[in-house]
Protein backbone atom coordinates (compact mmCIF):
# COMPACT_ATOMS: atom_id res chain seq x y z
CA UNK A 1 -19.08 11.53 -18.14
CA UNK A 2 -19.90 9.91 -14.67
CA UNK A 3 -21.54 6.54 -15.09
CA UNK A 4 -24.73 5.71 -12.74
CA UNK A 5 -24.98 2.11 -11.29
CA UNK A 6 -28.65 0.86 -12.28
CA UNK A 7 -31.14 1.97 -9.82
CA UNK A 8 -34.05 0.24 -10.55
CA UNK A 9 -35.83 -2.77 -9.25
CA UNK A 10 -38.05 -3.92 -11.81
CA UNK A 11 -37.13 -8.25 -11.42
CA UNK A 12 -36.29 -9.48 -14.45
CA UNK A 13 -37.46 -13.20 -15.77
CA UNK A 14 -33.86 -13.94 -16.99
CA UNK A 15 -31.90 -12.93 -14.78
CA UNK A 16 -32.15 -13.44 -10.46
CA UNK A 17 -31.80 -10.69 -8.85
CA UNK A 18 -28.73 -10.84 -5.51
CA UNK A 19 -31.17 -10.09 -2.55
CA UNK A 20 -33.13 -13.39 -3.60
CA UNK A 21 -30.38 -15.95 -2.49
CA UNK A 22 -27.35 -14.40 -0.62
CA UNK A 23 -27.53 -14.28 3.41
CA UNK A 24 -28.36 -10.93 4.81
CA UNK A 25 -26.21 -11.32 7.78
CA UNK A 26 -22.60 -12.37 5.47
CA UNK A 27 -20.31 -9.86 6.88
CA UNK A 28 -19.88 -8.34 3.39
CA UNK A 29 -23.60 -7.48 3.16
CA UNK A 30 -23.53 -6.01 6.70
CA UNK A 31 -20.47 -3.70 5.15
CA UNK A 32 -21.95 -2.16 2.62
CA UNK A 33 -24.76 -1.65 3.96
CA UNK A 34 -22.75 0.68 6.85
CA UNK A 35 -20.37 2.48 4.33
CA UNK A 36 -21.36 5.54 3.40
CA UNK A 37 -21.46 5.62 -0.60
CA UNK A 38 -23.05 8.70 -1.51
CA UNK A 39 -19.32 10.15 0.03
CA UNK A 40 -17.33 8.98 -2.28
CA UNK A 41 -20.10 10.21 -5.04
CA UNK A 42 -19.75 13.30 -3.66
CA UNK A 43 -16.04 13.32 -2.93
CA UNK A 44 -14.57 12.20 -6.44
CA UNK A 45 -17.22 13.81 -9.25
CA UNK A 46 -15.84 16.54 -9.30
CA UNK A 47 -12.98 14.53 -11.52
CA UNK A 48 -15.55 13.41 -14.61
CA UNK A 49 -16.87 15.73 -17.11
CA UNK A 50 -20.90 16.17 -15.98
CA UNK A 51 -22.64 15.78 -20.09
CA UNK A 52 -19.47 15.28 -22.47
CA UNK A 53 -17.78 12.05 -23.08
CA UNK A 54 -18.69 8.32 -22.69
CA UNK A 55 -20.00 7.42 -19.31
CA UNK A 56 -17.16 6.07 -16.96
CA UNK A 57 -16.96 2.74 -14.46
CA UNK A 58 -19.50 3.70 -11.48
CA UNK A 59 -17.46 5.43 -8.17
CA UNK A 60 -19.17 2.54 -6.05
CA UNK A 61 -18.25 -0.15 -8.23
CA UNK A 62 -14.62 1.65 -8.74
CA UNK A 63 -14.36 2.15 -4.87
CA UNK A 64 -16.23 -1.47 -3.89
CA UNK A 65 -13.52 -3.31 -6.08
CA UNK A 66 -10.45 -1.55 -4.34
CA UNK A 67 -11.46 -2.31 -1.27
CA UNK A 68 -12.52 -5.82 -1.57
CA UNK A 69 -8.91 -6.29 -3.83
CA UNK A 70 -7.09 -5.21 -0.60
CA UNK A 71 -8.76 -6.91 1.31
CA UNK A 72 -8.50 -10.44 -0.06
CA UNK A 73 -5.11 -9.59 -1.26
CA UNK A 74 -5.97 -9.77 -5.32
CA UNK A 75 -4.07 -8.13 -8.00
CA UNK A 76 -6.07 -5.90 -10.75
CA UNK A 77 -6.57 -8.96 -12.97
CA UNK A 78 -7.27 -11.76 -10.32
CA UNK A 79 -9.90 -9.70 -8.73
CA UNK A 80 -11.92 -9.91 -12.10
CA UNK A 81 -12.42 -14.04 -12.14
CA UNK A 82 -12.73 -13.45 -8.06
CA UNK A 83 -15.34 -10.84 -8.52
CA UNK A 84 -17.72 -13.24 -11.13
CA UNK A 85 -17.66 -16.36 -8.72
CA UNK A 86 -18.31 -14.35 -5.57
CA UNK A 87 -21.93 -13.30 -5.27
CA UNK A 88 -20.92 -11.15 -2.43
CA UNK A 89 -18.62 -9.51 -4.08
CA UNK A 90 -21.22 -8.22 -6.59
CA UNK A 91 -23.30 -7.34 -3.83
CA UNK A 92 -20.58 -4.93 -2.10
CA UNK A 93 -20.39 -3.08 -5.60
CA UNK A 94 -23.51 -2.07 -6.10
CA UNK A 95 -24.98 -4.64 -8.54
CA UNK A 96 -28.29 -5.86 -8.33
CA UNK A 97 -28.39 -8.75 -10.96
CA UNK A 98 -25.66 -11.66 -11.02
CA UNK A 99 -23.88 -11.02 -13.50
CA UNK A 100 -21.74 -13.25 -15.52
CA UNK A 101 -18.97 -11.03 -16.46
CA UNK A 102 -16.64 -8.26 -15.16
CA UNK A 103 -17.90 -5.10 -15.65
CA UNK A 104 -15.11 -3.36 -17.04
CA UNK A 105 -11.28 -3.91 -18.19
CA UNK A 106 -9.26 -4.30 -15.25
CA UNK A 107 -6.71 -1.76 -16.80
CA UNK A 108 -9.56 0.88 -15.22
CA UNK A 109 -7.93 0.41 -11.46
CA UNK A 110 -4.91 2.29 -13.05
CA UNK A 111 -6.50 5.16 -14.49
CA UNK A 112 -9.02 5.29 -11.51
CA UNK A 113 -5.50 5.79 -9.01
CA UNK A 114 -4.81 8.43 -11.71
CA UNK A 115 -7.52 10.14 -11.42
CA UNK A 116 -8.34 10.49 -7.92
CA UNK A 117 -4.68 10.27 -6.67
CA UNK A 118 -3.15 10.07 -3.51
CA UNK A 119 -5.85 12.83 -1.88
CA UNK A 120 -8.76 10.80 -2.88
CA UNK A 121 -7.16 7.40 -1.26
CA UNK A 122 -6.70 9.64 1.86
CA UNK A 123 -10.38 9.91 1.76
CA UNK A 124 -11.25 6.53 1.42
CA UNK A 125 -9.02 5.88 4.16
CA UNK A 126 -10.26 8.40 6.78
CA UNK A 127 -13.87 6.99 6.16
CA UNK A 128 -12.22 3.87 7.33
CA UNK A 129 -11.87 5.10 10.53
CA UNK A 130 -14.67 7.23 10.60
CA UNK A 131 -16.77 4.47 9.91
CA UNK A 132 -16.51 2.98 13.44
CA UNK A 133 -18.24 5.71 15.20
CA UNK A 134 -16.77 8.85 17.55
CA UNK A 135 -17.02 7.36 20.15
CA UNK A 136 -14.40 3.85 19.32
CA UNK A 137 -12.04 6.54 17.30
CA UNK A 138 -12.00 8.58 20.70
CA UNK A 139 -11.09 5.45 22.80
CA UNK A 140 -8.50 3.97 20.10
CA UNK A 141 -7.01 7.58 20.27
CA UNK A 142 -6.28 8.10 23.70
CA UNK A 143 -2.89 6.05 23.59
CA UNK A 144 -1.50 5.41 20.64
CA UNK A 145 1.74 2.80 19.35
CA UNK A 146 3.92 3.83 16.32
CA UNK A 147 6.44 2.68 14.30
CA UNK A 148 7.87 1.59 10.82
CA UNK A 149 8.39 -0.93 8.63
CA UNK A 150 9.92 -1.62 4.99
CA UNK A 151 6.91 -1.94 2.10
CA UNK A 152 9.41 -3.67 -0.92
CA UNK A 153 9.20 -2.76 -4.37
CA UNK A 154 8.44 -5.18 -7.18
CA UNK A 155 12.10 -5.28 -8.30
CA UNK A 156 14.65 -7.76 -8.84
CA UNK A 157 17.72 -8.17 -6.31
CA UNK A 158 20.26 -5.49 -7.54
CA UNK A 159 23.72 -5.77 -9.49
CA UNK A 160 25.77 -3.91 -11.22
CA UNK A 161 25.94 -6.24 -13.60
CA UNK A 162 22.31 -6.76 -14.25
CA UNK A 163 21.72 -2.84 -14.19
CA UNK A 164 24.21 -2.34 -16.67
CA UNK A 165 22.65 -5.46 -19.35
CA UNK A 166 19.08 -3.65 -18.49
CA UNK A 167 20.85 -0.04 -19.90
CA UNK A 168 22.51 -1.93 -22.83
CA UNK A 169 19.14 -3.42 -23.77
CA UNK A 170 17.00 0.48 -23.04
CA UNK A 171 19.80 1.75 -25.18
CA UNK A 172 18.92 -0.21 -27.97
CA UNK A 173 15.38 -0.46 -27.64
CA UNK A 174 15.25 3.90 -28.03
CA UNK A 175 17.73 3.46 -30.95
CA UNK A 176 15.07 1.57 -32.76
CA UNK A 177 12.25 3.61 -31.45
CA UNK A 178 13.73 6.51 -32.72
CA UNK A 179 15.16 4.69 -35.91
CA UNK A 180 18.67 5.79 -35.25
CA UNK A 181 21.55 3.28 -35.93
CA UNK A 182 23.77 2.58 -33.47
CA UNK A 183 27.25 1.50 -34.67
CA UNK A 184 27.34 -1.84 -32.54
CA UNK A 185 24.70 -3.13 -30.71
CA UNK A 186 26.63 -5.58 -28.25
CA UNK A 187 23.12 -8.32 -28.48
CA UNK A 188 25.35 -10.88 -27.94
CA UNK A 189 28.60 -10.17 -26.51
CA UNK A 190 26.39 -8.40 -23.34
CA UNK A 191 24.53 -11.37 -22.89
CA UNK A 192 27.33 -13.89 -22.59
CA UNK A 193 28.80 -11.05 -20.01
CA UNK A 194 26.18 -11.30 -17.80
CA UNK A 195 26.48 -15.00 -17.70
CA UNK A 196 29.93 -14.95 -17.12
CA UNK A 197 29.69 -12.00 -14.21
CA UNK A 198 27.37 -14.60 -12.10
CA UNK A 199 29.39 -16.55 -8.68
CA UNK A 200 32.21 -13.61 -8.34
CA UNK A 201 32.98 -14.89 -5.00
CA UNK A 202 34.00 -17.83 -6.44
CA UNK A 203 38.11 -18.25 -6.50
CA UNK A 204 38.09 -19.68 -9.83
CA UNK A 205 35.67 -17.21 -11.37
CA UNK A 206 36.62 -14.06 -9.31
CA UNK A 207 39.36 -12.58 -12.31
CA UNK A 208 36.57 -13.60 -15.18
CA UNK A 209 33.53 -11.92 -13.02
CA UNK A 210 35.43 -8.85 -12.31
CA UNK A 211 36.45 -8.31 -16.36
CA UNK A 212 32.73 -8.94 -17.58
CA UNK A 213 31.28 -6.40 -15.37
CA UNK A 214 34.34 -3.86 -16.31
CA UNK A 215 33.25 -4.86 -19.90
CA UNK A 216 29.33 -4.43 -19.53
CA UNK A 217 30.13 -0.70 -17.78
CA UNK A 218 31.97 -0.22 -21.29
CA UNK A 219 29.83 -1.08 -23.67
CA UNK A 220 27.11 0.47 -21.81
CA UNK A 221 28.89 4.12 -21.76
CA UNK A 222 29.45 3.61 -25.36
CA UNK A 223 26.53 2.97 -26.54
CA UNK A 224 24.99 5.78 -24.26
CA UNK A 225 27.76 8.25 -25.82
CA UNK A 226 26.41 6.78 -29.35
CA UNK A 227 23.33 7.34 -28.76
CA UNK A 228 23.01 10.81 -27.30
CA UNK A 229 25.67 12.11 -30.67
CA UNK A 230 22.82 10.49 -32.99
CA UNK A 231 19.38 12.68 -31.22
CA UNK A 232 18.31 15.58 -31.92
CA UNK A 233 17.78 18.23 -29.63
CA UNK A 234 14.30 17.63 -29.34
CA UNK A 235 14.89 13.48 -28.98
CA UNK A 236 17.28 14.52 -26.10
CA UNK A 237 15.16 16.52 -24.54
CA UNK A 238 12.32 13.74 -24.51
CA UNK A 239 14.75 11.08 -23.41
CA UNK A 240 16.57 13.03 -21.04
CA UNK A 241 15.47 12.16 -17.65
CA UNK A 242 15.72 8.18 -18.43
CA UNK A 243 19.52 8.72 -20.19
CA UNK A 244 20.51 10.77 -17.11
CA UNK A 245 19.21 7.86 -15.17
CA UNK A 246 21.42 5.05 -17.06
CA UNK A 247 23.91 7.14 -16.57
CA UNK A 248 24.03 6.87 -13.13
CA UNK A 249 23.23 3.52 -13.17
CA UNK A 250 26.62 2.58 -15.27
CA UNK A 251 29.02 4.43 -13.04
CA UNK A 252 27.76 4.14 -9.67
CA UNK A 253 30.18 3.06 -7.12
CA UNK A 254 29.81 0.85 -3.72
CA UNK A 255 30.57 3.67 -1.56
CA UNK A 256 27.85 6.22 -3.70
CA UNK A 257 24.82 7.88 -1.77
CA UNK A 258 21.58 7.83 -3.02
CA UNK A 259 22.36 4.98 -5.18
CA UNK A 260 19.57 3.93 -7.92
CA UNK A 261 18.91 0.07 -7.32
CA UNK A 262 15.75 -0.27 -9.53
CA UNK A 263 16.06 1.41 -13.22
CA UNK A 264 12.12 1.61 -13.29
CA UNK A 265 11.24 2.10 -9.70
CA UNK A 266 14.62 5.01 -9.25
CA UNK A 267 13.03 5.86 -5.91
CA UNK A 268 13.39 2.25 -4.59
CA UNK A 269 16.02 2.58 -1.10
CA UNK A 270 18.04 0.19 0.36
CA UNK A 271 16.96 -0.32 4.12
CA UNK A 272 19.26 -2.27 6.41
CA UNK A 273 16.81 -4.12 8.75
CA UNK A 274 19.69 -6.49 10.54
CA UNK A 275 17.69 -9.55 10.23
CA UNK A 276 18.97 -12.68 10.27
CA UNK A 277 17.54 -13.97 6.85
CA UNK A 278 17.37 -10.69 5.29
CA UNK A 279 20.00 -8.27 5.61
CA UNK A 280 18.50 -5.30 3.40
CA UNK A 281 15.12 -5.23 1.75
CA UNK A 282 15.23 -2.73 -1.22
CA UNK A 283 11.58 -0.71 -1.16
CA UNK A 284 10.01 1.93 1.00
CA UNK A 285 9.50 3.17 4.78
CA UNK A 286 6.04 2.89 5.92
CA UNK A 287 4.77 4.44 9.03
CA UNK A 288 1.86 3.74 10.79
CA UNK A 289 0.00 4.25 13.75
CA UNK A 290 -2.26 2.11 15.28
CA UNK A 291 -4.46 2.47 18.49
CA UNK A 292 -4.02 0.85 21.62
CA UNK A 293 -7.13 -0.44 22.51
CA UNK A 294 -5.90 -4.78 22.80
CA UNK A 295 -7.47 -7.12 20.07
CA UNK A 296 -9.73 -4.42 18.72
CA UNK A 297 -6.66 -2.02 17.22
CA UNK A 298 -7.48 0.14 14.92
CA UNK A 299 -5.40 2.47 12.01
CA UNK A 300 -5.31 5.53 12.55
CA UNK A 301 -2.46 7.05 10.37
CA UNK A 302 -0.28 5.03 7.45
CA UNK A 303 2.30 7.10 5.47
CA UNK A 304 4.41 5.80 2.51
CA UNK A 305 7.67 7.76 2.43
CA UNK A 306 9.72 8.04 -0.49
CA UNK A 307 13.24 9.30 0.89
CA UNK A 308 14.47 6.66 3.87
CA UNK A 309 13.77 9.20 6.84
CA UNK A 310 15.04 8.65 10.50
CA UNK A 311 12.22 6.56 12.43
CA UNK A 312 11.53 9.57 14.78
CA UNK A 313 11.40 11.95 12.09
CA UNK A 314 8.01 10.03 10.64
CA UNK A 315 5.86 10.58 13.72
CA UNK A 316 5.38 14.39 12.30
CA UNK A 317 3.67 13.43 9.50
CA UNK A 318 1.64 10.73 10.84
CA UNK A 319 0.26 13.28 13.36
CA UNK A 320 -0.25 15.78 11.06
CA UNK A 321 -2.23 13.05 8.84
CA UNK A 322 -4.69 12.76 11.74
CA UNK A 323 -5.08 16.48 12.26
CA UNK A 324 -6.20 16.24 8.41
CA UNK A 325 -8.60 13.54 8.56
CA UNK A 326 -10.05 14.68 11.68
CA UNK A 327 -8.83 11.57 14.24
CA UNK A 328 -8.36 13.45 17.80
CA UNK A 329 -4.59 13.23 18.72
CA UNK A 330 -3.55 11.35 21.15
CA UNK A 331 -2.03 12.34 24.64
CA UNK A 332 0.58 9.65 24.39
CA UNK A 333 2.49 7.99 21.42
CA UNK A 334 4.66 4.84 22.53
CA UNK A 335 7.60 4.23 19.95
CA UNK A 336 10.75 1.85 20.23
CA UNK A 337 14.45 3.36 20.88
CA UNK A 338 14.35 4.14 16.82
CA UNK A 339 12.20 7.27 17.65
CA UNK A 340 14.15 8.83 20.25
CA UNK A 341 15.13 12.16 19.81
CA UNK A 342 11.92 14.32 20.42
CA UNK A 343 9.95 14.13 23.80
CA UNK A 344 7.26 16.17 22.35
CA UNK A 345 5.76 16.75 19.01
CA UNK A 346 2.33 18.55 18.44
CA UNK A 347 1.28 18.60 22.17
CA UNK A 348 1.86 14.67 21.96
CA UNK A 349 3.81 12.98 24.57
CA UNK A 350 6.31 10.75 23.22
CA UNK A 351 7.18 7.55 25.51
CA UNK A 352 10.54 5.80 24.54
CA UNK A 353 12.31 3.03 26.56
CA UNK A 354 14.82 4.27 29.10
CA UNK A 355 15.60 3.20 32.34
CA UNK A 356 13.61 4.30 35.25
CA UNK A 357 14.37 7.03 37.64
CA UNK A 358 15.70 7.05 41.14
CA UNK A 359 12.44 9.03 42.08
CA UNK A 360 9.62 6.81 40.18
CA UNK A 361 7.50 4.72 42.81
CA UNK A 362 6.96 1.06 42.20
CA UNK A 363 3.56 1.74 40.61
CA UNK A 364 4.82 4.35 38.49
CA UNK A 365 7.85 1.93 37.38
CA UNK A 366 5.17 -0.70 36.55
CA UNK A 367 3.01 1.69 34.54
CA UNK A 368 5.54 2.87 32.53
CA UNK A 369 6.90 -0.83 31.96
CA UNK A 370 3.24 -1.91 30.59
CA UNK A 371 3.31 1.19 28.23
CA UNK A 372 6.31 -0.02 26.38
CA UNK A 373 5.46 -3.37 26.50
CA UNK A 374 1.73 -2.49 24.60
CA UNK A 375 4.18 -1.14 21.85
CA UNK A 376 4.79 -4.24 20.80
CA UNK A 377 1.64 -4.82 19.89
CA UNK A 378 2.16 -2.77 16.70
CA UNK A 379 4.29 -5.91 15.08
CA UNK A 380 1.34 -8.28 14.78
CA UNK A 381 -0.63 -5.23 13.03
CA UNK A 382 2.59 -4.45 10.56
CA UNK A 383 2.74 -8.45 9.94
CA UNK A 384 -1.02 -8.69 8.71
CA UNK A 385 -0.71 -5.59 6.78
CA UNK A 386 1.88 -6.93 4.58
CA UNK A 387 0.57 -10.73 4.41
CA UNK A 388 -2.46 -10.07 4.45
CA UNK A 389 -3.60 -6.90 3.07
CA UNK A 390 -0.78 -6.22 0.17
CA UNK A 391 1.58 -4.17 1.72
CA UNK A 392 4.96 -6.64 1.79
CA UNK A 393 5.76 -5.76 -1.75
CA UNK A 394 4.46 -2.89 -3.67
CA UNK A 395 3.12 -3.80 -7.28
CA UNK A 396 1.60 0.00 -8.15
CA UNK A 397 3.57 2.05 -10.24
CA UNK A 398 5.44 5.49 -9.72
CA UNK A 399 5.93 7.32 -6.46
CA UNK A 400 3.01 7.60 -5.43
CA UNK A 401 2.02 4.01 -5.56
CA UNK A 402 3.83 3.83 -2.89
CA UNK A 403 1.34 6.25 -0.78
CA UNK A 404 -1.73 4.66 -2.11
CA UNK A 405 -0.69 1.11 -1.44
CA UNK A 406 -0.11 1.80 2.17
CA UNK A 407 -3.40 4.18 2.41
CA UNK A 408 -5.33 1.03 0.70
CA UNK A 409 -3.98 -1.49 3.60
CA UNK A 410 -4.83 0.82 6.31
CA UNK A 411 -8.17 1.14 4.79
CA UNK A 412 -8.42 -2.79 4.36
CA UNK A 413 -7.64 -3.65 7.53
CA UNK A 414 -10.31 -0.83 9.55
CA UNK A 415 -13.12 -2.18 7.19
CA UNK A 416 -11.82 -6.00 8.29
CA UNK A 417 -12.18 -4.86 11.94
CA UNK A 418 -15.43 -3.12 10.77
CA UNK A 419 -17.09 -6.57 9.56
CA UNK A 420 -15.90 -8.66 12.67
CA UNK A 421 -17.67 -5.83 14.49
CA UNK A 422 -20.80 -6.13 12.70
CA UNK A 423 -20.65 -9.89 12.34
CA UNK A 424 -20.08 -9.94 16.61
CA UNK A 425 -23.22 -7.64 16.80
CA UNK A 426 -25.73 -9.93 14.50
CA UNK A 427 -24.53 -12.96 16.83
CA UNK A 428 -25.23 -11.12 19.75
CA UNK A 429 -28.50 -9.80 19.07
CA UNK A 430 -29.69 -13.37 17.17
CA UNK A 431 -28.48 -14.91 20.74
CA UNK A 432 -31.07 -12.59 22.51
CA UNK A 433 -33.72 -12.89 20.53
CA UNK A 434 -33.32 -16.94 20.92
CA UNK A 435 -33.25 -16.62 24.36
CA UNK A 436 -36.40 -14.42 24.06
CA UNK A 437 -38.19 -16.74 22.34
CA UNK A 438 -37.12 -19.86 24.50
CA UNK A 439 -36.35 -18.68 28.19
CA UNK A 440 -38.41 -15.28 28.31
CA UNK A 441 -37.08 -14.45 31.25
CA UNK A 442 -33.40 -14.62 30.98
CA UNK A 443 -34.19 -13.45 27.41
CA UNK A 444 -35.84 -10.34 29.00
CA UNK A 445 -32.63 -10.21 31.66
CA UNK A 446 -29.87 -10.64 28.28
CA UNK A 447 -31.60 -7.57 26.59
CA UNK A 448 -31.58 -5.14 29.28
């Protein structure tokens, strides 16, 4: 059943009530007052029961802690002690008492993503941008920059030798599960083989390296073959997607496509960047697009994709996310020499770096120049995102964790914008009425 924040007002001797000692004009206050709340009410009830069950976690408290945990880059537990020091925090959620303790288990976020999915995190991201007015989305949209950039998994650096212990140990782990006895369970030979497969490149521990991970791949398809002889049809049907999965794991070669580098995370790629202090980062390709409007850029599309797509081949989708959400597309789309391919894609112009033409005036040379140039203004936007707003690694589970956590730093960083906005505004107007009060005439002068 959908649970109701408390409505009423009725003070209470015990207990102070928020609006009595926070500032009215803290950015966070100016927020939610501006987001539209009744929205998401109206957008996600249609997921809870309407008289059967216990009442759930509030939408606005569910929604208000999402947002601020993006934004101040906290995990589902840390934003719990955050949340009862931070009377502003309360505040954005809905409450109207300070309260002492976290309303709910944090293990809530998780069924919440569940729930809602990666549909309802497109909503609360659209409202992000719709929350800045027609107008500013208009003027963001009329030139646009584009591009991509890795979002890594929570996963440990791959090896085959590592993989393989991790099978060995899921191997056993069903076997007792399922009570089945396995006829050797390798404990402590596979341990010492991982220890000995560490510093290959080594010359004196090349030949000994080499043997333990030719010895893990062994005991690892033997206990696999083991195992699957010992289940049941109906055991092997349950297991089968994981053993089919170790499988691959064991006997994947160097040279393999679509190699699995992350037995829990299987969809995790391996994306050669070229960078001098990191070769390959093992995750996800995010696209984004961001408006060009300097200092004042706004998000207007973010897409998580699973498979590790061609750079151009992401501007589709990121267009067509736009179309969805209602964001006017843009007449031009600047994108680095990664995008080439397509000069046009839904009516959208598609500028790429390339030299100028023999015909092209000066001042059509030097427009075209300060085009590409804005591009770069994307990095700076793709930097914050991941420092700032938890998109460098990805700690959500499943594919589409991938989705929301990219939707959810979007969203973070257009309500971030949205606050500096309002914050600017209160200055502005607290400046006029000063100079109202204290020099009437340039007051008068300031607010025409």
């Amino acid at each position: 059943m959908l649970g109701q924040l408390p409505q009423s007002t009725q003070r209470d001797l015990f207990r102070p009530m928020l609006i009595d000692f926070i500032d009215p004009g803290h950015e966070l206050v100016l927020l939610a007052n501006t987001i539209d709340w009744q929205y998401f009410e109206d957008a996600f009830k249609h997921h809870y029961s309407e008289n059967t069950g216990r009442p759930s976690v509030p939408i606005r408290l569910m929604v208000g802690c999402l947002i601020l945990k993006q934004m101040y880059n906290y995990g589902d537990e840390t934003l719990a002690q955050a949340w009862v020091r931070d009377v502003y925090f309360q505040y954005f959620c809905g409450m109207i008492f300070f309260e002492h303790t976290f309303p709910f288990d944090p293990s809530d976020f998780c069924h919440f993503r569940k729930r809602i999915g990666v549909a309802g995190f497109e909503k609360i991201f659209a409202s992000s941008v719709h929350i800045h007015g027609k107008d500013e989305v208009a003027r963001q949209a009329k030139f646009v920059v584009s591009d991509t950039t890795v979002q890594e998994n929570n996963t440990t650096f791959p090896t085959d030798s590592k993989q393989r212990k991790k099978v060995i140990d899921y191997c056993v782990k069903i076997a007792d599960k399922l009570g089945i006895t396995l006829r050797h369970k390798y404990k402590k030979e596979s341990k010492q083989l991982l220890r000995d497969s560490y510093n290959g490149h080594h010359p004196k521990r090349k030949g000994k390296a080499k043997k333990a991970r030719k010895r893990l791949q062994t005991i690892a398809n033997a206990l696999l073959r083991d195992l699957e002889r010992k289940m049941n049809e109906l055991q092997k049907k349950r297991f089968e997607k994981d053993l089919e999965i170790y499988k691959r794991v064991v006997n994947q070669q160097k040279d393999d496509k679509d190699k699995i580098y992350s037995i829990h995370k299987p969809f995790t790629k391996c994306i050669a960047k070229g960078k001098a202090d990191k070769q390959y980062e093992f995750g996800n390709k995010t696209g984004s697009i961001v408006g060009g409007v300097k200092g004042k850029r706004l998000v207007l599309a973010i897409k998580g994709f699973i498979d590790n797509l061609f750079d151009g081949h992401t501007i589709n989708p990121l267009l067509d996310q736009m179309v969805a959400n209602k964001i006017p597309l843009p007449k031009e789309l600047a994108y680095d020499r990664g995008g080439k391919g397509k000069s046009e894609i839904q009516g959208v112009k598609i500028l790429i770096p390339s030299p100028p033409k023999k015909k092209d005036t000066e001042y059509q040379k030097r427009v075209k120049r300060k085009k590409h140039r804005s591009r770069a203004g994307i990095e700076p936007v793709q930097g914050h995102l991941k420092s700032d707003f938890r998109m460098a690694k990805n700690y959500l589970w499943g594919e589409n964790g991938v989705e929301i956590n990219a939707l959810m730093a979007g969203a973070a960083w257009n309500f971030k914008k949205m606050m500096e906005r309002l914050k600017e505004n209160l200055s502005d107007f607290i400046f006029q009425l000063v100079s109202l009060r204290f020099f009437p005439k340039i007051g008068l002068r300031a607010v025409a």
